[in-house]
Protein backbone atom coordinates (compact mmCIF):
# COMPACT_ATOMS: atom_id res chain seq x y z
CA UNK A 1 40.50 -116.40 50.37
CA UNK A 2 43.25 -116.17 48.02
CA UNK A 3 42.89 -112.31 48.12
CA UNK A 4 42.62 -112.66 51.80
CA UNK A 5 46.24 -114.01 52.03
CA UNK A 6 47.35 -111.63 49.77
CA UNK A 7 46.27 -108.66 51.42
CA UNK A 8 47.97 -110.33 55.18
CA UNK A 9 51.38 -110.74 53.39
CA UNK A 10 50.95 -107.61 51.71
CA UNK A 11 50.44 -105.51 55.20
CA UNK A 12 53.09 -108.07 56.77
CA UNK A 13 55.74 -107.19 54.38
CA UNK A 14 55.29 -103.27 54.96
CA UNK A 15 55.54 -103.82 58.47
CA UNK A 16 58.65 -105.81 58.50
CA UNK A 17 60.23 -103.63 55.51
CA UNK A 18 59.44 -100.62 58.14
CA UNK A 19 61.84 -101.64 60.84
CA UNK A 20 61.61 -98.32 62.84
CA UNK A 21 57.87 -98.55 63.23
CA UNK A 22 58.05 -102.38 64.49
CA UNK A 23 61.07 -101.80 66.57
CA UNK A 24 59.07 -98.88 68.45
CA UNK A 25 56.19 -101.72 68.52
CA UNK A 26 58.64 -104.20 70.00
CA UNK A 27 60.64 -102.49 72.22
CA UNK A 28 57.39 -100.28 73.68
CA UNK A 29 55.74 -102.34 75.78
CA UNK A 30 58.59 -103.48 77.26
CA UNK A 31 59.52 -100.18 78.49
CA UNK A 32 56.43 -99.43 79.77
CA UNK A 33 56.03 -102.15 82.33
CA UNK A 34 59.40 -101.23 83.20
CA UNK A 35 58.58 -97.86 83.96
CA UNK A 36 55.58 -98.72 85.43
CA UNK A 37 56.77 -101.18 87.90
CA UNK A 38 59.66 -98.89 88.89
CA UNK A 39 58.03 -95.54 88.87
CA UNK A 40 54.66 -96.08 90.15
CA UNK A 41 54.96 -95.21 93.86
CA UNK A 42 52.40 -94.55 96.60
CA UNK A 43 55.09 -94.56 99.54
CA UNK A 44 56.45 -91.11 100.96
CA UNK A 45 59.83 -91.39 101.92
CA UNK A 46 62.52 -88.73 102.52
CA UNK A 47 60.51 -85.80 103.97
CA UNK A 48 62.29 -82.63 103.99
CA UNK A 49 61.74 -80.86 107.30
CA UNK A 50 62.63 -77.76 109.09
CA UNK A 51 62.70 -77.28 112.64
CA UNK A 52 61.65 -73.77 113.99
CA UNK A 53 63.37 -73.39 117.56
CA UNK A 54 63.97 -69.86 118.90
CA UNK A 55 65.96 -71.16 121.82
CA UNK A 56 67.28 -74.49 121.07
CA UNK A 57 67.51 -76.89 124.85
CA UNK A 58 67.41 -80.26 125.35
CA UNK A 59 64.12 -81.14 124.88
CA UNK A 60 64.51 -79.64 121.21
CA UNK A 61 67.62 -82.01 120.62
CA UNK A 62 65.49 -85.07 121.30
CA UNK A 63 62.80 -84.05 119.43
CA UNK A 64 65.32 -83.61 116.45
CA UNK A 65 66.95 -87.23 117.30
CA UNK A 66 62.94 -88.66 117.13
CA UNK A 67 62.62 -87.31 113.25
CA UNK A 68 65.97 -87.99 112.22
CA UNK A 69 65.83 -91.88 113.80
CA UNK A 70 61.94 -91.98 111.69
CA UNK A 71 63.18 -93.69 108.01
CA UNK A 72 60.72 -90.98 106.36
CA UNK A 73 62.06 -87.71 107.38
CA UNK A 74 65.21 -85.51 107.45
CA UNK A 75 65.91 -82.41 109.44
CA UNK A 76 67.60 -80.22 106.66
CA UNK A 77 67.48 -76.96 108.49
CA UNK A 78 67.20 -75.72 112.00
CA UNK A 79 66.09 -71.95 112.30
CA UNK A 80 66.04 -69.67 114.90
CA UNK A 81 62.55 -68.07 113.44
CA UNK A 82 60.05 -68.43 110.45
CA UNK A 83 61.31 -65.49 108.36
CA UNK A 84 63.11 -68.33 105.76
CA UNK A 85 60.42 -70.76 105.78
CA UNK A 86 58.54 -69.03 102.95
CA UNK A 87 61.37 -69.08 100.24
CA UNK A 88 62.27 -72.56 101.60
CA UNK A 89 58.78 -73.85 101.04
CA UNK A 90 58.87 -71.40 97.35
CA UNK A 91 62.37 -73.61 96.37
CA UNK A 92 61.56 -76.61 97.45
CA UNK A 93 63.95 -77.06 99.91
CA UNK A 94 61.44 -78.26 102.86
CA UNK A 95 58.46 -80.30 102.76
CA UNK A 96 57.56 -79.26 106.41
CA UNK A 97 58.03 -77.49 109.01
CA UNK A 98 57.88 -77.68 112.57
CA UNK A 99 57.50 -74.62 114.92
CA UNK A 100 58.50 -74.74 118.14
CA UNK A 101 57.51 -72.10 120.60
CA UNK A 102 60.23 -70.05 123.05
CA UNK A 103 60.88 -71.83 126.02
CA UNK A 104 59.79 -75.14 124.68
CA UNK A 105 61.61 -77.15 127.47
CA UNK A 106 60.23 -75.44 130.21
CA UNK A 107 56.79 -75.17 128.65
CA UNK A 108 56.72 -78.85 128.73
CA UNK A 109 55.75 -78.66 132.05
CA UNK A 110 53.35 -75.81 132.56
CA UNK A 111 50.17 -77.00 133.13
CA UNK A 112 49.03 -75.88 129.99
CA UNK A 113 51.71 -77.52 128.08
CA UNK A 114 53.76 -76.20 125.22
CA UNK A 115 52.66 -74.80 121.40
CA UNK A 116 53.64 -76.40 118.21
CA UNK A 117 52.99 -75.49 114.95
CA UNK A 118 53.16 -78.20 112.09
CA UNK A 119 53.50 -76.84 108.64
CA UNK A 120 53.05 -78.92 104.84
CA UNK A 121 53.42 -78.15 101.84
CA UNK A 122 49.87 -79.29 100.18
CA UNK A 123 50.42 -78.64 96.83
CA UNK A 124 49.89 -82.45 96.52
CA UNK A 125 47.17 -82.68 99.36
CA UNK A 126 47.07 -86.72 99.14
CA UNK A 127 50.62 -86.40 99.32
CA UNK A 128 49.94 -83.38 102.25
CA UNK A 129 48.14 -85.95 104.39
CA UNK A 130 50.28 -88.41 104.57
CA UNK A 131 53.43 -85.87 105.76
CA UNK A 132 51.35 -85.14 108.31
CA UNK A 133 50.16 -88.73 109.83
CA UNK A 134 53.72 -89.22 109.23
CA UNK A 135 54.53 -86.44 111.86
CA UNK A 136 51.83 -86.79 113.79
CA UNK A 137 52.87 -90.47 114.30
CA UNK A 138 56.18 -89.22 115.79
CA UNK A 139 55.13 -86.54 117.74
CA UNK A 140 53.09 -88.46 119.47
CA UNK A 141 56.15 -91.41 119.93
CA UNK A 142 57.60 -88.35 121.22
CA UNK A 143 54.55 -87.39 123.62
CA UNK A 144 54.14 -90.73 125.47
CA UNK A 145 58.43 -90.78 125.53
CA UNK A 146 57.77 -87.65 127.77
CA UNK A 147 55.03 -88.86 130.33
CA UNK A 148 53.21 -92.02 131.04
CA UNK A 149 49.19 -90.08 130.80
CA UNK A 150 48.85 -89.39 133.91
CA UNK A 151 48.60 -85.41 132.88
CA UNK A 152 47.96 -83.42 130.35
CA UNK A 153 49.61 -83.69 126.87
CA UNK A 154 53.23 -81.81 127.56
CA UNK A 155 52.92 -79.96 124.07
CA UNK A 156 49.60 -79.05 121.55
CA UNK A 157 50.28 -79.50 117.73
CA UNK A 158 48.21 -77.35 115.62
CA UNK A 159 48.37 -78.30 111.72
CA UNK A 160 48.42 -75.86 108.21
CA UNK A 161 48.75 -76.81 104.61
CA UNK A 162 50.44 -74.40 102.80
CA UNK A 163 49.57 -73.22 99.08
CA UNK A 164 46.37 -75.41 99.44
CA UNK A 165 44.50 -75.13 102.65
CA UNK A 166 41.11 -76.62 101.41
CA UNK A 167 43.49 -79.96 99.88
CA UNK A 168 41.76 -79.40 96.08
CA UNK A 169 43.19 -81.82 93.88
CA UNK A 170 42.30 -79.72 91.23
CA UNK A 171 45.26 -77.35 92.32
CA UNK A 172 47.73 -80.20 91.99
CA UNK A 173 46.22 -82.01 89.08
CA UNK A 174 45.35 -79.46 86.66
CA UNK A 175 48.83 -77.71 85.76
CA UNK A 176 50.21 -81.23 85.43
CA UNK A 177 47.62 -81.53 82.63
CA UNK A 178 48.79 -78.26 81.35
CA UNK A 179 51.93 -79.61 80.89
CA UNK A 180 51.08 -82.95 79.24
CA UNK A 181 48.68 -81.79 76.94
CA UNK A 182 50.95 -79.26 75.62
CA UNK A 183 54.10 -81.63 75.13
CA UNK A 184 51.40 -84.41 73.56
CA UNK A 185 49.64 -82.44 71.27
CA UNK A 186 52.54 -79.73 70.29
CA UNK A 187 55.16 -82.86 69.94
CA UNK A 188 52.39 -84.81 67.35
CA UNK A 189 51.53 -81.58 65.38
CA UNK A 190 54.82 -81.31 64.48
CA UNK A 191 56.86 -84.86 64.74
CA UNK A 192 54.35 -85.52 61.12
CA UNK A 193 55.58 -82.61 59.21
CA UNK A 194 58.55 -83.42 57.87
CA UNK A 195 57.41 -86.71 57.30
CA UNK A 196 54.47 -86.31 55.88
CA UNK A 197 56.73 -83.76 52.77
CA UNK A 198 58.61 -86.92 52.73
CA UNK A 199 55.32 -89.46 52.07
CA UNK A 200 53.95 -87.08 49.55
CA UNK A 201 57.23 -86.68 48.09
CA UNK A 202 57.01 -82.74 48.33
CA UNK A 203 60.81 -82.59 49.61
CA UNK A 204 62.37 -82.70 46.24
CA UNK A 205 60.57 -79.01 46.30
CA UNK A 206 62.13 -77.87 49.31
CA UNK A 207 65.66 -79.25 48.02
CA UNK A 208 65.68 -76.99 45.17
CA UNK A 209 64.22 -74.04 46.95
CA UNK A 210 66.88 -71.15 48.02
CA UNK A 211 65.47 -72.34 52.02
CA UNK A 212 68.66 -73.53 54.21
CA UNK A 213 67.99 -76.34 56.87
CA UNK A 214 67.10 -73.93 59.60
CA UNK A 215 64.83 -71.96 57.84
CA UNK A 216 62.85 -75.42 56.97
CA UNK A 217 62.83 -76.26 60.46
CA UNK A 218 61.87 -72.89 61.39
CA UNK A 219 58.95 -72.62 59.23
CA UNK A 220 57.79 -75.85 60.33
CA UNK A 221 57.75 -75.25 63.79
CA UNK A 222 56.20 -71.11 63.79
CA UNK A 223 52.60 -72.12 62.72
CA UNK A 224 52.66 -75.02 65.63
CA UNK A 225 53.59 -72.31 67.49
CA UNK A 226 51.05 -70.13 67.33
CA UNK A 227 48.38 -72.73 67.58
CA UNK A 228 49.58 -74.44 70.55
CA UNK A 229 50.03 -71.21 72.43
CA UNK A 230 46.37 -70.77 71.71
CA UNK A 231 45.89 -74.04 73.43
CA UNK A 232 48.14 -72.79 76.53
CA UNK A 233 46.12 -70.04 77.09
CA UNK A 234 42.56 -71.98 76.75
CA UNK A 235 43.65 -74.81 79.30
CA UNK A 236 44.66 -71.62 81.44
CA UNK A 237 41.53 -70.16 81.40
CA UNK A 238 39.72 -73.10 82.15
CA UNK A 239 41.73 -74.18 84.91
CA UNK A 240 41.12 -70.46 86.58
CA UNK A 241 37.53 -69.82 85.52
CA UNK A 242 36.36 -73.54 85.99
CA UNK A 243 38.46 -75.03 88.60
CA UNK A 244 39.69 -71.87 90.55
CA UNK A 245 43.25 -72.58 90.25
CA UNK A 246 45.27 -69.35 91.27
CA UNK A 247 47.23 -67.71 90.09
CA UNK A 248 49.50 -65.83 92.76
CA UNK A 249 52.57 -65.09 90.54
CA UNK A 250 53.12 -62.62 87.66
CA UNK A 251 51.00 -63.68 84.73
CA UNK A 252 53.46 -62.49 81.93
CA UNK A 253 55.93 -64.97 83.74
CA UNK A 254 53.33 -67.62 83.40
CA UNK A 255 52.78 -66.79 79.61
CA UNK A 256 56.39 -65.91 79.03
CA UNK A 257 57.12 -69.84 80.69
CA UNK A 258 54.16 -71.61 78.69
CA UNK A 259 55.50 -70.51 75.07
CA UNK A 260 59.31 -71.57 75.88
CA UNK A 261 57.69 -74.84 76.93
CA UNK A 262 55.57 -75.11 73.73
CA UNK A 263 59.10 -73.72 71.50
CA UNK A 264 60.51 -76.70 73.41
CA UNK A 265 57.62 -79.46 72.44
CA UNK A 266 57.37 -78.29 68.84
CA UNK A 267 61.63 -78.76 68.68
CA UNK A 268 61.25 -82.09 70.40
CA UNK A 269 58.31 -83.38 67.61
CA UNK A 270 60.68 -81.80 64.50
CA UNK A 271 63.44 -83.70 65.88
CA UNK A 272 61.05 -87.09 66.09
CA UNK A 273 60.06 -86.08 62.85
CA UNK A 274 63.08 -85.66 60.69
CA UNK A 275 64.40 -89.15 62.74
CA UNK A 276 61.70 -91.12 61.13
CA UNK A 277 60.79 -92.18 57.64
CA UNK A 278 56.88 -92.27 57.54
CA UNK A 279 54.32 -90.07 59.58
CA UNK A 280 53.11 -93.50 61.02
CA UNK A 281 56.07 -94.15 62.91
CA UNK A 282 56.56 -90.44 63.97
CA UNK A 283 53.17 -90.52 65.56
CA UNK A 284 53.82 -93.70 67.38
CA UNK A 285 56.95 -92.37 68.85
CA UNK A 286 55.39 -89.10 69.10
CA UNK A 287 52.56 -90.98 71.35
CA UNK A 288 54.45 -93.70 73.26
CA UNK A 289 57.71 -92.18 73.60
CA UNK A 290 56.14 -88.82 75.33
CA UNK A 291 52.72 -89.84 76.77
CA UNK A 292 54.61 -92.33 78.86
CA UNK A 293 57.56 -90.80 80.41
CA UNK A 294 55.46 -87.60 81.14
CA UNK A 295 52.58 -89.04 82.89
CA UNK A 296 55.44 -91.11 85.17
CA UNK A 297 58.55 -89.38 85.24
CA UNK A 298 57.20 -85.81 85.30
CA UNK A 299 56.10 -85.74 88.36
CA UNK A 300 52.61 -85.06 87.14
CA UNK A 301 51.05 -87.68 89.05
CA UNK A 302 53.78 -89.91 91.35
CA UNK A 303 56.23 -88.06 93.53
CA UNK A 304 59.70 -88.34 91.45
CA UNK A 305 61.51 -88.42 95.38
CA UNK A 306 59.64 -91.64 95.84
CA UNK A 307 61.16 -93.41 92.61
CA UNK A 308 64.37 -95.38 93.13
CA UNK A 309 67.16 -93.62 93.04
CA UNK A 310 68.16 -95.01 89.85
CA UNK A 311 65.51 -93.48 87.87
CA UNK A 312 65.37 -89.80 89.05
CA UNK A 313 68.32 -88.87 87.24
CA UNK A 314 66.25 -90.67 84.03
CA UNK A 315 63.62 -87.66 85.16
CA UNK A 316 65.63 -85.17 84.74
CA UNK A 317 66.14 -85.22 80.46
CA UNK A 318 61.78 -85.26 79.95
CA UNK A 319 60.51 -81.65 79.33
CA UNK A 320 57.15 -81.87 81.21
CA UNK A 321 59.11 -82.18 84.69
CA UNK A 322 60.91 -78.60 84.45
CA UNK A 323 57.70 -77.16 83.42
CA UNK A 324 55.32 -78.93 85.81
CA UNK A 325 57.71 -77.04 88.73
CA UNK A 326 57.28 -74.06 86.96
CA UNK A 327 53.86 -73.69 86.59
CA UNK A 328 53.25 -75.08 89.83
CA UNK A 329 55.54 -72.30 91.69
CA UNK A 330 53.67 -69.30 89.69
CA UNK A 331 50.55 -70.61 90.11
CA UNK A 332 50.04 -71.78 93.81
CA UNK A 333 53.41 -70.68 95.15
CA UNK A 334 53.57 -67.38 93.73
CA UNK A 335 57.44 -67.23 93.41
CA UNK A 336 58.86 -65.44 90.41
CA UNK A 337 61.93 -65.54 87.97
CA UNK A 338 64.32 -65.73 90.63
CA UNK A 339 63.02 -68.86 91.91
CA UNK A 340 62.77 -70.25 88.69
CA UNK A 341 65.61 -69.62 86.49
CA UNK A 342 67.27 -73.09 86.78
CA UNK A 343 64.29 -74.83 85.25
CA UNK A 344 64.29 -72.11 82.90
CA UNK A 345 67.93 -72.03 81.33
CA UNK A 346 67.10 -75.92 81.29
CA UNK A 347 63.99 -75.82 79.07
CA UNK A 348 65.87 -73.13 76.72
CA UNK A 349 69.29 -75.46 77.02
CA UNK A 350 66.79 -78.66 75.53
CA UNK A 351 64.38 -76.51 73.21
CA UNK A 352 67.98 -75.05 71.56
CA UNK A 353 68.94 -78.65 71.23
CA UNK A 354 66.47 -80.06 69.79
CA UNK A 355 66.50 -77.57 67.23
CA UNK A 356 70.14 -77.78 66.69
CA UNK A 357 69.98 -81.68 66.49
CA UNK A 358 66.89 -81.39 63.61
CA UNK A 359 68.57 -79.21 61.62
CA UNK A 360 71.80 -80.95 61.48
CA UNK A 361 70.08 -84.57 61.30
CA UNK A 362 67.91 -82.86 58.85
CA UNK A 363 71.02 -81.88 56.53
CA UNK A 364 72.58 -85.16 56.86
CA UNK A 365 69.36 -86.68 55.58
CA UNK A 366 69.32 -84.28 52.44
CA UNK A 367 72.86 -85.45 51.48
């Protein structure tokens, strides 16, 4: 028993001499439930939606007043025809769209009552669905508004889901994994390496090599680089060849976009890496501190415009998020660089940081 002892206030007195690692231990869970409780939402609120009306009348200004006085949806555009409605769908900019034939006021009361198209972007098809109960719901408010059933319904709503007309949730699902997998396992490969030279007591050699700080941190991060590309393209080829994702954009975009998101993972694990002092507490941050915010505040799983408003902007410094819009677009929206190169000049503004902030925590740490 005696040994027993020993050995407990032997492991407790590494833990509490490694204050890092039991910090992250402490403080961890209590950011998680945090995140969790604030993050995790099911509702769909703040519906972007167009409305399509070639000649705008009265009965088109009500219909507008019925979605704008719904708490779930906002009329951000109003177009005179459909030719925008593709690169608003591509940006972002619209959730939906709502089509209004010619004449809508006076079709009304034809006897075969008026046409209306209802459009969703179902890149998300759970997410699809309810957008268009949502509008259904109101519609029809806006239906029995018009007449009492004593005819025919005064208009016929016909329904679409753009980018993903069968609603797969492999389409939505499978490029968020593309993106967490990639920040998770590129992030660990690399947030032990310096580390670990520091454990084994290998850095005295790289302090009296002629190597400057950026050519250490370079060297580290190449060989991840390679190897995690590797992994990019794998995950791509299963998610075409085993779960028919498409892929409607360029595919050097989509290649040229996966390895500045892997350059931007490895920086990120260097930087956890030269920040810590033992490869135990690099992997726990490497695990905790990425595994968590990705899978929540990515927008990999819950819709980031249901979170409070609070926490988006907290959304916009993780990685995954930038990349999980990117890979999305090429893949089911087909848009290209143009589309794009916000997210991109972000991901290339944090990979050069992260590089920048190893290197020069890495030269402090020398001194």
């Amino acid at each position: 028993m005696n040994a027993f002892f020993g050995l407990v206030r032997k492991e407790t007195y590494h833990i509490l001499r490694d204050r890092r690692t039991l910090g992250v231990l402490l403080l961890m869970p209590l950011i998680q439930v945090l995140l969790f409780g604030f993050a995790i939402r099911t509702d769909v609120e703040d519906i972007g939606i167009a409305l399509v009306t070639p000649t705008p009348d009265e009965a088109t200004h009500r219909l507008r007043a019925k979605l704008e006085a719904s708490n779930r949806f906002h009329v951000n555009r109003v177009l005179r025809s459909t030719e925008p409605l593709e690169s608003l769908f591509q940006r972002g900019t619209i959730d939906q769209a709502l089509v209004l034939e010619s004449g809508f006021a006076a079709a009304l009361h034809a006897p075969s009552g008026a046409q209306t198209l209802l459009l969703t972007d179902a890149i998300n098809p759970n997410i699809g669905r309810i957008q268009q109960d949502y509008a259904q719901a109101v519609l029809g408010e806006y239906e029995r508004a018009l007449n009492d059933g004593s005819r025919a319904p005064p208009f016929h709503v016909r329904s679409r889901a753009r980018y993903n007309p069968t609603l797969e949730s492999a389409y939505f699902f499978v490029p968020g994994l593309l993106a967490f997998i990639l920040i998770l396992v590129s992030a660990l490969m690399t947030s032990i390496s310096v580390a670990r030279e520091k454990e084994t007591g290998t850095m005295e050699t790289m302090l009296v090599s002629p190597l400057r700080q950026w050519q250490i941190i370079g060297g580290k991060v190449v060989p991840y680089l390679v190897v995690a590309f590797i992994n990019a393209l794998t995950v791509l080829g299963v998610a075409y060849a085993v779960f028919d994702v498409p892929i409607r954009g360029r595919l050097s975009l989509l290649l040229g976009e996966s390895l500045l998101f892997v350059g931007t993972a490895l920086a990120l694990g260097v930087l956890i890496s030269v920040l810590t002092d033992s490869q135990r507490t690099a992997m726990i941050a490497a695990l905790l501190g990425l595994m968590i915010p990705t899978t929540l505040l990515s927008g990999m799983i819950f819709p980031i415009a249901s979170m409070p408003a609070w926490l988006q902007p907290v959304s916009h410094v993780v990685p995954a998020k930038w990349f999980i819009r990117i890979i999305r677009g090429i893949l089911l929206k087909g848009v290209g660089l143009g589309d794009l190169w916000i997210e991109t000049l972000i991901l290339i503004g944090m990979g050069l940081f992260f590089l920048v902030a190893s290197t020069l925590n890495f030269s402090v740490r020398l001194d």
